[in-house]
C-alpha atoms as a PDB file:
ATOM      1  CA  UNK A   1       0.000   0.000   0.000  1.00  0.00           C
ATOM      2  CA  UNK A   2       1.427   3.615  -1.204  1.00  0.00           C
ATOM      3  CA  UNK A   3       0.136   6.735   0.403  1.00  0.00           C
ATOM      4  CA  UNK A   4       1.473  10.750   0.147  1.00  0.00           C
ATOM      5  CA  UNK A   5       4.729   9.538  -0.326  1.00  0.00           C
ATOM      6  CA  UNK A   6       4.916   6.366   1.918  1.00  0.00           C
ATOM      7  CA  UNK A   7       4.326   2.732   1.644  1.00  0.00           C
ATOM      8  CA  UNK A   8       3.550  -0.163   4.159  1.00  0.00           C
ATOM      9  CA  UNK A   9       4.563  -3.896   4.229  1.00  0.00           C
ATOM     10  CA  UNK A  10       2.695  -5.183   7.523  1.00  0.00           C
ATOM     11  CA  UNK A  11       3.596  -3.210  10.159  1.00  0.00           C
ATOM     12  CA  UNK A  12       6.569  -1.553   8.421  1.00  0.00           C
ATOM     13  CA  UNK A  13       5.878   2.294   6.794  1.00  0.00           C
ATOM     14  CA  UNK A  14       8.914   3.377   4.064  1.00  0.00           C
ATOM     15  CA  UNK A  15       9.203   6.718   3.460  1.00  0.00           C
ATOM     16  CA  UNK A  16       9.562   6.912  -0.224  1.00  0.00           C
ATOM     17  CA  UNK A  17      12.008   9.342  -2.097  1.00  0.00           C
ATOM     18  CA  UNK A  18      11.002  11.778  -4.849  1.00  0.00           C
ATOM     19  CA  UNK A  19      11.303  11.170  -8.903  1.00  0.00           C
ATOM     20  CA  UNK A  20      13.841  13.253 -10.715  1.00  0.00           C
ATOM     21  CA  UNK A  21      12.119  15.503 -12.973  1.00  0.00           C
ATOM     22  CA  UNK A  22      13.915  17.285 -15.799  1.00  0.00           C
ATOM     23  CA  UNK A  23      12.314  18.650 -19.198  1.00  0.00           C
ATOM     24  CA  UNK A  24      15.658  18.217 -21.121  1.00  0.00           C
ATOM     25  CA  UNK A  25      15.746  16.423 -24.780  1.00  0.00           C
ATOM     26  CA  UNK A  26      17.272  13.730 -26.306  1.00  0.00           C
ATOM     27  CA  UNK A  27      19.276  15.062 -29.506  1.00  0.00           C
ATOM     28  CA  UNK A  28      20.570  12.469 -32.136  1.00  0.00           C
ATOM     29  CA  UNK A  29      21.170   8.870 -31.884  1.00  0.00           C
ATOM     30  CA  UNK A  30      17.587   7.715 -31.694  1.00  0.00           C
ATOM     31  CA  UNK A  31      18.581   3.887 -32.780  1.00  0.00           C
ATOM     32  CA  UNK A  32      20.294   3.504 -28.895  1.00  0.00           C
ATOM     33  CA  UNK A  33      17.613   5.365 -27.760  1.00  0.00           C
ATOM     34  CA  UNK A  34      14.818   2.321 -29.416  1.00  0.00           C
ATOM     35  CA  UNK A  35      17.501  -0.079 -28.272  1.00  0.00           C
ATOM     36  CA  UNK A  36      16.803   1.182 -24.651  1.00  0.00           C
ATOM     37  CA  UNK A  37      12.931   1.354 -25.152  1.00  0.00           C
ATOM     38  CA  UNK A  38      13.078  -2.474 -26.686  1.00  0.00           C
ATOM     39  CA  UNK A  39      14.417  -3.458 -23.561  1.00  0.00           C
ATOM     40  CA  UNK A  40      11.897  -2.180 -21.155  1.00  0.00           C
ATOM     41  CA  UNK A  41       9.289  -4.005 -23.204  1.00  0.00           C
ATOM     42  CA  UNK A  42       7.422  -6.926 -22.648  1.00  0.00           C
ATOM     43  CA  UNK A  43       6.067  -9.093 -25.349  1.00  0.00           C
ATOM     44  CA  UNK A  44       3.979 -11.616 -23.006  1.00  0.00           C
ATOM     45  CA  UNK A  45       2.764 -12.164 -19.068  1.00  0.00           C
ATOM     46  CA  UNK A  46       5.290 -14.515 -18.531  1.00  0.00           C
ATOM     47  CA  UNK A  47       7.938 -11.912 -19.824  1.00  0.00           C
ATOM     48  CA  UNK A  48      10.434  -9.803 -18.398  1.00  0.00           C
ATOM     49  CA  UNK A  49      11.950  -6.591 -19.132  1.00  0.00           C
ATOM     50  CA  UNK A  50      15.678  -6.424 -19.522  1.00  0.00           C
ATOM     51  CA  UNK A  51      18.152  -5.014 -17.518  1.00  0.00           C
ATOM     52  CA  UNK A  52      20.398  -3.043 -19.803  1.00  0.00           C
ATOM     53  CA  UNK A  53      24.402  -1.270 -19.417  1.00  0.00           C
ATOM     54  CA  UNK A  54      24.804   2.016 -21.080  1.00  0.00           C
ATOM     55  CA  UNK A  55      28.120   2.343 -21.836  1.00  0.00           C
ATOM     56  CA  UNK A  56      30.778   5.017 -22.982  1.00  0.00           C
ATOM     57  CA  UNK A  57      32.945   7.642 -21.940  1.00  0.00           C
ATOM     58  CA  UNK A  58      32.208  10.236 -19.449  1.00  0.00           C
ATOM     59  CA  UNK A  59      29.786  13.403 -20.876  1.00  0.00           C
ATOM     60  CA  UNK A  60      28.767  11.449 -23.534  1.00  0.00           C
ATOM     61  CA  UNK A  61      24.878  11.326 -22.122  1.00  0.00           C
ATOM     62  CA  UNK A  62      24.170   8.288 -20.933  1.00  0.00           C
ATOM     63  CA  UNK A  63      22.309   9.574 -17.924  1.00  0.00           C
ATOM     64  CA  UNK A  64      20.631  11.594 -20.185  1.00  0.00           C
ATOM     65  CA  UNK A  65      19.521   8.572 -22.695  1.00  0.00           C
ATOM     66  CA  UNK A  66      18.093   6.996 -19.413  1.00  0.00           C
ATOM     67  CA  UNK A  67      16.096  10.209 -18.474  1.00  0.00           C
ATOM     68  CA  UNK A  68      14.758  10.716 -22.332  1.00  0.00           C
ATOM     69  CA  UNK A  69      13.680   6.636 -22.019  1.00  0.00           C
ATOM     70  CA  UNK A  70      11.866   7.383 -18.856  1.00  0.00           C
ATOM     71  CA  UNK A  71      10.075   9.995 -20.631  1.00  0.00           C
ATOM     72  CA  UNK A  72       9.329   8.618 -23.318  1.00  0.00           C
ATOM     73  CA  UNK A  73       7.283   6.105 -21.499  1.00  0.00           C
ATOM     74  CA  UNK A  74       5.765   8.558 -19.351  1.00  0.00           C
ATOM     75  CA  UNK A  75       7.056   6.207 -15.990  1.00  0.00           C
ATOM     76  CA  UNK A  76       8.447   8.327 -12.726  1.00  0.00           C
ATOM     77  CA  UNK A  77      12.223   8.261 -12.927  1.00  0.00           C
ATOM     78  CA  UNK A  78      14.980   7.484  -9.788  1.00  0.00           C
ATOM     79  CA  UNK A  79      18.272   7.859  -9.789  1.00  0.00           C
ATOM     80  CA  UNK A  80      20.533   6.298  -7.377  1.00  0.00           C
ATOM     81  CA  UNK A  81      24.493   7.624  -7.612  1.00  0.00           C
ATOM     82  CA  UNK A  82      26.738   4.501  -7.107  1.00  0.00           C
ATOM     83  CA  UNK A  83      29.557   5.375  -5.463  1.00  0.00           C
ATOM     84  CA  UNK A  84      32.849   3.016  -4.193  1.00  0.00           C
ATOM     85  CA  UNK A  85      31.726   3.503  -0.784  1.00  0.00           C
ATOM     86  CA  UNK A  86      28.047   2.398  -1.668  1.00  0.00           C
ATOM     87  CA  UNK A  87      26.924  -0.061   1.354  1.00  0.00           C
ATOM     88  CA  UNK A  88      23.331  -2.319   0.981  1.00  0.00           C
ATOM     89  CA  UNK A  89      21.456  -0.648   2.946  1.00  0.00           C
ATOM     90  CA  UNK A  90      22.318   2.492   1.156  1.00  0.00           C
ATOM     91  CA  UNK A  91      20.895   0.376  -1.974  1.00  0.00           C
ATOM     92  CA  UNK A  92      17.501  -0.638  -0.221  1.00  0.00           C
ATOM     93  CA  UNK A  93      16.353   0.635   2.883  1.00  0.00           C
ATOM     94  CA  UNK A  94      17.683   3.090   5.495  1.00  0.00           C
ATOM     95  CA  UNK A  95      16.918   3.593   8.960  1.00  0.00           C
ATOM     96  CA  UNK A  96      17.106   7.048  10.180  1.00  0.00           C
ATOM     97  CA  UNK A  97      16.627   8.892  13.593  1.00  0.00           C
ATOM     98  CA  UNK A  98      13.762  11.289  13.414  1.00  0.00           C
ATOM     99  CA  UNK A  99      12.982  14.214  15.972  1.00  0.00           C
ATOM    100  CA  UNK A 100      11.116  12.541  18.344  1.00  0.00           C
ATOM    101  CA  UNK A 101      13.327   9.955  19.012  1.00  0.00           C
ATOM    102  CA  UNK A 102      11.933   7.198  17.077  1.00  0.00           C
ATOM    103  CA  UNK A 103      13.735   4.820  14.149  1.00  0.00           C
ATOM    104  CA  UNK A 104      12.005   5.769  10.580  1.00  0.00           C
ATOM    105  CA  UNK A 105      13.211   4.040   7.551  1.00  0.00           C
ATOM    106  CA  UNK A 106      13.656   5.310   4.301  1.00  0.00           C
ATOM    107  CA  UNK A 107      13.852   3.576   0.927  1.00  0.00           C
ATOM    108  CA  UNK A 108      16.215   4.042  -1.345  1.00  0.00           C
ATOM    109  CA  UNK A 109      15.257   5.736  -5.120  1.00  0.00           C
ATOM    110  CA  UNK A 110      15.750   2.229  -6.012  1.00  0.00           C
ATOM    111  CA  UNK A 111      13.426   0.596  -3.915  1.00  0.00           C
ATOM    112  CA  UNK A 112      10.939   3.662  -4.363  1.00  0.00           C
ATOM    113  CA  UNK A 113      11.020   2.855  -8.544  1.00  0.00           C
ATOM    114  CA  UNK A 114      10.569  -0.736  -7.208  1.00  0.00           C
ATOM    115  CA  UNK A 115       7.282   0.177  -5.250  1.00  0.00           C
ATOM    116  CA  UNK A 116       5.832   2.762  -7.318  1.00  0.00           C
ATOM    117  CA  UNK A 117       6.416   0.825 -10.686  1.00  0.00           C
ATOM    118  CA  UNK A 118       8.643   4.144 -12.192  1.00  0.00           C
ATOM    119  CA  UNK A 119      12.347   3.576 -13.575  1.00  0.00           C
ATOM    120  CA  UNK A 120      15.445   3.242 -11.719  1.00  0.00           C
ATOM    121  CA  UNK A 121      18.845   4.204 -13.186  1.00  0.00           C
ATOM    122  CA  UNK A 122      22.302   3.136 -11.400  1.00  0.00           C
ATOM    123  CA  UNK A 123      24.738   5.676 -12.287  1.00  0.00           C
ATOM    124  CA  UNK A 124      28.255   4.729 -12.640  1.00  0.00           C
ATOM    125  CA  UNK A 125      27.453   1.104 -11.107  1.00  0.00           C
ATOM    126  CA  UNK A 126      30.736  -0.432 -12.121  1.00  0.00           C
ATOM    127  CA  UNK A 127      32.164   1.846  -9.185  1.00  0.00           C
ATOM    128  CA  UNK A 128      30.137   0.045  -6.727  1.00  0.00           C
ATOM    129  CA  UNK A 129      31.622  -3.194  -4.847  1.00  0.00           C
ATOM    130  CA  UNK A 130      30.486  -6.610  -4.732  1.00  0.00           C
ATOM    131  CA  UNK A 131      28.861  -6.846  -1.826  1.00  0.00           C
ATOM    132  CA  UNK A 132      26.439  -3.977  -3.001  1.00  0.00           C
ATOM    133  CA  UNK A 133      25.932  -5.780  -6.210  1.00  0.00           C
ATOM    134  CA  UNK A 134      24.839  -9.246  -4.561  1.00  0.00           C
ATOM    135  CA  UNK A 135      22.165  -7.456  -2.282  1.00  0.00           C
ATOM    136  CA  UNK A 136      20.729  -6.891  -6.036  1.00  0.00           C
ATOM    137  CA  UNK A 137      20.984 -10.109  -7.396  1.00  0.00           C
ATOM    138  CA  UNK A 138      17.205 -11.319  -6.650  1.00  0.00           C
ATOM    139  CA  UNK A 139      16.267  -7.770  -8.570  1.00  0.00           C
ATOM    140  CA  UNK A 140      17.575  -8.595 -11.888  1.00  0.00           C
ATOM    141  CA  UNK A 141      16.309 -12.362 -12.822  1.00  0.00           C
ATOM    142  CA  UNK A 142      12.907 -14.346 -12.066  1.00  0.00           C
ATOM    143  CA  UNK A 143      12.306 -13.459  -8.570  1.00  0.00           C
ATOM    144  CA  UNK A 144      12.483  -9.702  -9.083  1.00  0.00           C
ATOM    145  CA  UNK A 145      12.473  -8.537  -5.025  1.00  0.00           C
ATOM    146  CA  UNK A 146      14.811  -7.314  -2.923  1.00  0.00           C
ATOM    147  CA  UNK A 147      15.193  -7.945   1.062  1.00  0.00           C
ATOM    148  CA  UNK A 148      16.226  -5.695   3.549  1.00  0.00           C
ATOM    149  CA  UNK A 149      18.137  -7.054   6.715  1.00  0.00           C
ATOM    150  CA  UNK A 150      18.089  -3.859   8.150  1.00  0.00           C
ATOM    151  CA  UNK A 151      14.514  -3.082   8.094  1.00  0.00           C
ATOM    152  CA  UNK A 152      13.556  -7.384   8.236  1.00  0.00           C
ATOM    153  CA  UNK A 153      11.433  -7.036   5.096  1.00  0.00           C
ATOM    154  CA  UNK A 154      11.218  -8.533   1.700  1.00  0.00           C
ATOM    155  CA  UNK A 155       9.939  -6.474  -1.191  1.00  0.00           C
ATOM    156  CA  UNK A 156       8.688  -7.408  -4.290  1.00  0.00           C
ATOM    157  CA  UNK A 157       8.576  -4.906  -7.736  1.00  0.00           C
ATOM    158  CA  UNK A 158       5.966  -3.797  -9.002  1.00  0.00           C
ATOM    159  CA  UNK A 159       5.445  -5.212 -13.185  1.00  0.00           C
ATOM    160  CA  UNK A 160       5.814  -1.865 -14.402  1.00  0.00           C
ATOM    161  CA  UNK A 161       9.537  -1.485 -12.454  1.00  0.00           C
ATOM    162  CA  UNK A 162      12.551  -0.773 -15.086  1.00  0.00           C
ATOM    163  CA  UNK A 163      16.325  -0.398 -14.531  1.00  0.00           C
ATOM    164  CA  UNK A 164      19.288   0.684 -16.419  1.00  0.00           C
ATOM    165  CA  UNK A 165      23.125   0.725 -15.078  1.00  0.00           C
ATOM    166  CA  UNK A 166      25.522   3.138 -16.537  1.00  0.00           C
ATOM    167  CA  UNK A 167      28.915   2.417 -16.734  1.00  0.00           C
ATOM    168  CA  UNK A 168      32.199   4.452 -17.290  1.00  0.00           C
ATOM    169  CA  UNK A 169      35.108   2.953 -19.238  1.00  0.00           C
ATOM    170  CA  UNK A 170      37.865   4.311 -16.894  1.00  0.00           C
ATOM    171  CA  UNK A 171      40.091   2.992 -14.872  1.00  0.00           C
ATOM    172  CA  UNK A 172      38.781   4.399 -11.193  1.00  0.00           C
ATOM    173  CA  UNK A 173      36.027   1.664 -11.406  1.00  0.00           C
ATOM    174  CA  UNK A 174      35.555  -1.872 -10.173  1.00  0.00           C
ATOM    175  CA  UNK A 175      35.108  -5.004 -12.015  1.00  0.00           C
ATOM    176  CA  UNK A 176      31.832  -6.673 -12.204  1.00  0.00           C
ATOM    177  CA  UNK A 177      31.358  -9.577 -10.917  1.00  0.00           C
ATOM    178  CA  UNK A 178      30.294 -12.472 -13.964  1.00  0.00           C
ATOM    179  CA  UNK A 179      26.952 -13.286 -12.264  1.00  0.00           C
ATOM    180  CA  UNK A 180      25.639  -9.975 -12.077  1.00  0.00           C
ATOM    181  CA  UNK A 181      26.995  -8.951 -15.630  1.00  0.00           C
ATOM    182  CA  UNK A 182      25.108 -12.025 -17.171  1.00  0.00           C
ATOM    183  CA  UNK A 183      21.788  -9.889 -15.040  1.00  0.00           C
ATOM    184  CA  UNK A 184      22.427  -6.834 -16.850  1.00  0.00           C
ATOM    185  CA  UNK A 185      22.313  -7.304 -20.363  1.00  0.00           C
ATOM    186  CA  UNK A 186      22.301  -5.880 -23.104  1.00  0.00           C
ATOM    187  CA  UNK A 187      25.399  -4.073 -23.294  1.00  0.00           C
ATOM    188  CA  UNK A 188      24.514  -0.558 -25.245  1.00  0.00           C
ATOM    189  CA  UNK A 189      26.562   1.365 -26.483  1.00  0.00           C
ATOM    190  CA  UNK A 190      26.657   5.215 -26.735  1.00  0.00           C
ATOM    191  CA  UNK A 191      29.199   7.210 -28.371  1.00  0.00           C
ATOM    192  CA  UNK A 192      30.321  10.661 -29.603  1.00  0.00           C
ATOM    193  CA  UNK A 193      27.196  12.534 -31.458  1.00  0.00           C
ATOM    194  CA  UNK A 194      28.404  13.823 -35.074  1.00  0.00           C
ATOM    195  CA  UNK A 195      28.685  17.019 -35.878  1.00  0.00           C
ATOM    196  CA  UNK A 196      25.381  18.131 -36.638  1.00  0.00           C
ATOM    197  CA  UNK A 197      23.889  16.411 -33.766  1.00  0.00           C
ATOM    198  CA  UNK A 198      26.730  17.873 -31.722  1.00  0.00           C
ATOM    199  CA  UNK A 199      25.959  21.423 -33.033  1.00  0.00           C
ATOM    200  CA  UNK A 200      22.116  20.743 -32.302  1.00  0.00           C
ATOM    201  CA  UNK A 201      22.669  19.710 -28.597  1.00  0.00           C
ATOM    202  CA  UNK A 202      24.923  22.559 -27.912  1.00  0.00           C
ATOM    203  CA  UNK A 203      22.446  24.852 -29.337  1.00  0.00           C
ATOM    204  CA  UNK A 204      19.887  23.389 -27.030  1.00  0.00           C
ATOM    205  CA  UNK A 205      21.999  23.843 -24.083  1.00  0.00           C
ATOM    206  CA  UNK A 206      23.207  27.276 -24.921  1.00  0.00           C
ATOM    207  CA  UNK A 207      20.548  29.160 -27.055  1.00  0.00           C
ATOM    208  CA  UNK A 208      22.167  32.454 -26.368  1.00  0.00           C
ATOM    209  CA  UNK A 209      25.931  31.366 -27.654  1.00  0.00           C
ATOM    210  CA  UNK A 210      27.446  32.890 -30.479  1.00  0.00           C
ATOM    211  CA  UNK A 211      27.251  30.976 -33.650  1.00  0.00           C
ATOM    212  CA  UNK A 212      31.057  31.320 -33.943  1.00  0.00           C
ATOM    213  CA  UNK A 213      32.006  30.515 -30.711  1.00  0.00           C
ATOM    214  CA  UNK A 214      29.733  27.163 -31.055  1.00  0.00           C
ATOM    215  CA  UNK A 215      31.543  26.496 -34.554  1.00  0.00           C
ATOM    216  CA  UNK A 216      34.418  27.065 -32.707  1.00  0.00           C
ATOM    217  CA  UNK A 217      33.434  24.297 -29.966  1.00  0.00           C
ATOM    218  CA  UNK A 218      31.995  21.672 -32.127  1.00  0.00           C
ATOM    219  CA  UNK A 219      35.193  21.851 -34.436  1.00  0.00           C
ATOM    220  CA  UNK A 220      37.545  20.975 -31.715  1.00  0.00           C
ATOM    221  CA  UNK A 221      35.177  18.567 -29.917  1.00  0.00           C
ATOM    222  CA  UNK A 222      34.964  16.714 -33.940  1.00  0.00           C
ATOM    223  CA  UNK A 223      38.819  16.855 -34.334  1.00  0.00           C
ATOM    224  CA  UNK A 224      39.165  15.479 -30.832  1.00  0.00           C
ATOM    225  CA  UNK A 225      37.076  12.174 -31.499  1.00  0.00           C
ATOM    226  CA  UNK A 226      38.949  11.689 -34.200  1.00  0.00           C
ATOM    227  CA  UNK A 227      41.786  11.717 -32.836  1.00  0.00           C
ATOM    228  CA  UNK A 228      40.232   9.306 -29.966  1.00  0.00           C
ATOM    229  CA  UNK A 229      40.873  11.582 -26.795  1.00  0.00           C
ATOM    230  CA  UNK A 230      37.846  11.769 -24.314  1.00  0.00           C
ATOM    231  CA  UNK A 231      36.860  15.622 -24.653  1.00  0.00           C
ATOM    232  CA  UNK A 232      32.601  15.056 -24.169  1.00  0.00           C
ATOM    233  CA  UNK A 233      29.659  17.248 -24.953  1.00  0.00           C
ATOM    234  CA  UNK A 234      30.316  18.342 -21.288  1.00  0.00           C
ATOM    235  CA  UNK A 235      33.554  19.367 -21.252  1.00  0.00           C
ATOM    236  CA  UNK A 236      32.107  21.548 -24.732  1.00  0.00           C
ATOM    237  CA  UNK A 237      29.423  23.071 -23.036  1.00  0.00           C
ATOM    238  CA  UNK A 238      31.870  24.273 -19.856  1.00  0.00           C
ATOM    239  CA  UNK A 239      34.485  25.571 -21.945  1.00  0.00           C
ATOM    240  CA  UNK A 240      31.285  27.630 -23.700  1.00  0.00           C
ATOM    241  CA  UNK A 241      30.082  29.277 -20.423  1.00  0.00           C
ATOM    242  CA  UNK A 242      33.350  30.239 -18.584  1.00  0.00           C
ATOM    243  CA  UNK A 243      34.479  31.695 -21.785  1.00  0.00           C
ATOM    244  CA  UNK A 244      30.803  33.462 -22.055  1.00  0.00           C
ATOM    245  CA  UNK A 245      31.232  34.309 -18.519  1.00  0.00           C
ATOM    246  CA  UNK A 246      34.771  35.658 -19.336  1.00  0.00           C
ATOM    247  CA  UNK A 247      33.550  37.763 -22.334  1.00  0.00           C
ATOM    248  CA  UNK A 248      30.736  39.754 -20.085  1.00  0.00           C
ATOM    249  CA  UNK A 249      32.690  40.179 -17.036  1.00  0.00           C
ATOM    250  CA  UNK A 250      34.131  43.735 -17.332  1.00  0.00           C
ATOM    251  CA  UNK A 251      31.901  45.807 -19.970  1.00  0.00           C
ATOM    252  CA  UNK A 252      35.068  48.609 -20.053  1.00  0.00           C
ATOM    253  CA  UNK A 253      37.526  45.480 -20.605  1.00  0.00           C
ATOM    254  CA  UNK A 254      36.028  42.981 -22.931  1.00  0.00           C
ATOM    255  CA  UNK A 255      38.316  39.880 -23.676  1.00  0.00           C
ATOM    256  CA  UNK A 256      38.098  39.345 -27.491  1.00  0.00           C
ATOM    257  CA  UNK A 257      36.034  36.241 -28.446  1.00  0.00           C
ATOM    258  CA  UNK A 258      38.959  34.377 -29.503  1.00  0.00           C
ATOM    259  CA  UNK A 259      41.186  35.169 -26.386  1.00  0.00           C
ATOM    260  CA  UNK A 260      38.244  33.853 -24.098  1.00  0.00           C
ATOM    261  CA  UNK A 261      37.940  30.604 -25.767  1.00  0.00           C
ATOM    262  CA  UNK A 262      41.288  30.116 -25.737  1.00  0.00           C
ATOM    263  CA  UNK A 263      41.431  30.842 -22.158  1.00  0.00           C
ATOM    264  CA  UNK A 264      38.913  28.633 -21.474  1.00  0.00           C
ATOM    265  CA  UNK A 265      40.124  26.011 -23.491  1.00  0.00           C
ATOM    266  CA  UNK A 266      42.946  25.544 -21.605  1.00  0.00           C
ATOM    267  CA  UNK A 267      41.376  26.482 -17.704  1.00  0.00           C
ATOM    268  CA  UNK A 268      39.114  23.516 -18.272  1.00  0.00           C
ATOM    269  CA  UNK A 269      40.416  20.993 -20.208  1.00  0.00           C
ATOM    270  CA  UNK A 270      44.435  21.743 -19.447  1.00  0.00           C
ATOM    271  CA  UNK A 271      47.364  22.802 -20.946  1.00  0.00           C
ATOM    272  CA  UNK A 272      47.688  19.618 -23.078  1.00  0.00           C
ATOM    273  CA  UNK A 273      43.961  20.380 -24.832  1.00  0.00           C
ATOM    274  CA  UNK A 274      46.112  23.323 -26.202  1.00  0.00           C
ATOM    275  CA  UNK A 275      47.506  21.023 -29.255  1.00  0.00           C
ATOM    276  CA  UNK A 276      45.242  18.011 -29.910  1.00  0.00           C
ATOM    277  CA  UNK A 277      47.741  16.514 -32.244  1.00  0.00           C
ATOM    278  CA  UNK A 278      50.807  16.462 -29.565  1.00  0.00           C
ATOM    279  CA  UNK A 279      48.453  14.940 -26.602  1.00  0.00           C
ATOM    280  CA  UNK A 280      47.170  12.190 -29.020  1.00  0.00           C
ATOM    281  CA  UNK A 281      50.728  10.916 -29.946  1.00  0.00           C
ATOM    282  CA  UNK A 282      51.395  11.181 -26.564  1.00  0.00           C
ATOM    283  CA  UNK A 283      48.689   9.262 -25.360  1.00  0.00           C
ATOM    284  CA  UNK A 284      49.468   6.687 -28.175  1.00  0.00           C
ATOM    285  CA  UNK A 285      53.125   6.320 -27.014  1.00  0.00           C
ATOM    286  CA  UNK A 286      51.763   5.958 -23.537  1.00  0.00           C
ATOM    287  CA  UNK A 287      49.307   3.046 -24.459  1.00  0.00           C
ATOM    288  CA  UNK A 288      52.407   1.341 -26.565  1.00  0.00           C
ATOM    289  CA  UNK A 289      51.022   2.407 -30.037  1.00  0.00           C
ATOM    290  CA  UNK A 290      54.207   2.828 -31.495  1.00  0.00           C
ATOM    291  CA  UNK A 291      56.238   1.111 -29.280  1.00  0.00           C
ATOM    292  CA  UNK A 292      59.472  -1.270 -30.144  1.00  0.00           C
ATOM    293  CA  UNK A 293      61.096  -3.849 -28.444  1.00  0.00           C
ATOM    294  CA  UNK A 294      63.867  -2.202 -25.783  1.00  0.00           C
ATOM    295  CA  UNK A 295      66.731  -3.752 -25.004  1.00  0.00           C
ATOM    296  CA  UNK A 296      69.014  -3.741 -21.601  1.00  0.00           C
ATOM    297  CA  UNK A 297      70.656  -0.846 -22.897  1.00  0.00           C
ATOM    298  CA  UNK A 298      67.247   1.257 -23.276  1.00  0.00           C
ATOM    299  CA  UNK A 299      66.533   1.138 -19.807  1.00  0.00           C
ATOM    300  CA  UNK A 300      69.596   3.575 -19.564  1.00  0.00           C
ATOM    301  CA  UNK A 301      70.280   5.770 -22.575  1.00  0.00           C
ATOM    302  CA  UNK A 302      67.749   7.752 -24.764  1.00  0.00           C
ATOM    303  CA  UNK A 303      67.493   6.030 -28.059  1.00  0.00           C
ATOM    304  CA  UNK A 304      69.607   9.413 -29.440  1.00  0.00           C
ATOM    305  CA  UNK A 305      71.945   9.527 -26.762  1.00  0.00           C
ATOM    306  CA  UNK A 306      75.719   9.240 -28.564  1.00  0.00           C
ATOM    307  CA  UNK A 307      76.523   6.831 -25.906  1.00  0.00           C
ATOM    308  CA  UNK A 308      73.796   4.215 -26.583  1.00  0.00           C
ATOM    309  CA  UNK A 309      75.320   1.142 -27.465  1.00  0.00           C
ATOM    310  CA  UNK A 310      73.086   0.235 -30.108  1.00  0.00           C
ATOM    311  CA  UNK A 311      72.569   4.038 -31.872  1.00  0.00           C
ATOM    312  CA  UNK A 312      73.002   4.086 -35.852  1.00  0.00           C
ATOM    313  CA  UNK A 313      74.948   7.113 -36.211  1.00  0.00           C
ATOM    314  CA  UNK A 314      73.463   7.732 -40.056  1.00  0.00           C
ATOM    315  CA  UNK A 315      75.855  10.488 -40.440  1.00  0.00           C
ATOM    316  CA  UNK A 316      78.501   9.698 -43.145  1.00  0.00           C
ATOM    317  CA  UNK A 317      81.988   9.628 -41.755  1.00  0.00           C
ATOM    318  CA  UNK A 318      84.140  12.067 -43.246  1.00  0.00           C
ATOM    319  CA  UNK A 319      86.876  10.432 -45.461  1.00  0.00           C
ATOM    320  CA  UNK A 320      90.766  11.168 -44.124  1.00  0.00           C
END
């Protein structure tokens, strides 16, 4: 039973938590988007809705996919953050010490979606331990419910619950466990928008940019992903405002379009955004694109160091 924002099981009351509302579009990409849809769907009684991982590099919008899905299918959306330090009880249900001196316990945005039928993401879930993850197993096949030790309850989903995960591909995350990975499928993928959806979503997010300064963005955001660094969508959009916010500042002192970018450019994506070309060979050396085989004597002369043992000096020797 669900009422103004609680729910009962026996003698137990949950205090639910609230859906995230947001009014922002999805822009581009619509295949992942029906790929995300598909999996919420089910095609009988006896049918369940998939579990899916959106994948890809950070700013890319998978949060944003998951919040477009939601909407899409007019359900109530929850997110939960997953974090490294992520506990089950922070998952399910939590008690808490209200004024009066009395234990209240309050469910998780997870265990709310669970209740009131809406969709759940897990954000970042690949940087949440094990442990976390098992409390969850029951969730994600045929038994769909969840128990809390904590509050001595189990609870079941409602059919209309859905869940996505998203995952970062970086290296401050933990690795899945097989059992759970075989619970979230399918894996989709989301990647870098092209240039006229990348245009379009920067437009959306900054209507009052200057056309040049957006050319400006999207043209190093294109050369970047082909170049295969990680510069996002987000990093775009807050290079855009601090060098807006840098343009507008002093009104006797304007910084020159050009100078601002630039500025920002390098204040929020570093020094090394300066000159795509040099950071991407440098990143290549440091993955071992280009590397050769060293030898003992690498380990302690440059390759052009005169002394190296094994340097070709391709200068011709001058005849006596």
């Amino acid at each position: 039973m669900t009422d103004a924002g609680y729910a009962e099981f026996g003698d137990l009351t949950l205090k639910l938590a609230q859906p995230y509302e947001s009014d922002t579009q999805w822009i581009g990409q619509q295949e992942v988007l029906m790929q995300l849809l598909a999996c919420w769907i089910t095609v009988d009684d006896a049918d369940l809705p998939l579990t899916p991982r959106l994948v890809g590099s950070p700013g890319v919008g998978k949060t944003q996919l998951a919040i477009a899905a939601a909407r899409a299918q007019n359900r109530p959306l929850y997110i939960y953050q997953c974090t490294a330090d992520t506990r089950p009880e922070d998952l399910l249900v939590t008690p808490v010490l209200s004024q009066g001196g009395e234990i209240s316990y309050h469910a998780s945005p997870l265990v709310s979606a669970m209740i009131m039928g809406g969709v759940c993401l897990l954000d970042e879930g690949n940087r949440m331990n094990e442990k976390s993850w098992a409390s969850l197993a029951p969730l994600f096949d045929g038994r769909r419910l969840v128990e809390s030790i904590v509050a001595g309850v189990t609870i079941p989903a409602d059919h209309n619950f859905r869940a996505a995960v998203t995952m970062n591909q970086d290296e401050s995350t933990f690795e899945i466990p097989d059992y759970i990975l075989s619970r979230l499928q399918p894996t989709l993928k989301i990647g870098f928008p092209n240039k006229q959806d990348e245009m379009a979503i920067l437009q959306y997010h900054l209507p009052f940019a200057e056309s040049e300064m957006l050319a400006m963005t999207v043209e190093f955001l294109q050369h970047s992903h082909e170049l295969k660094l990680d510069f996002s969508l987000r990093d775009g959009l807050n290079l855009m405002r601090f060098a807006m916010k840098r343009m507008i500042q002093d009104p006797d002192h304007p910084i020159s379009r050009d100078v601002a970018w630039q500025e920002a450019l390098e204040k929020c994506l570093g020094e090394d955004a300066v000159d795509l070309e040099d950071l991407a060979q440098r990143r290549k050396r440091t993955l071992g694109g280009d590397s050769v085989p060293l030898g003992l004597a690498d380990l302690f002369f440059d390759t052009d160091d005169p002394l190296h043992p094994d340097r070709d000096d391709d200068e011709d020797e001058e005849p006596f």
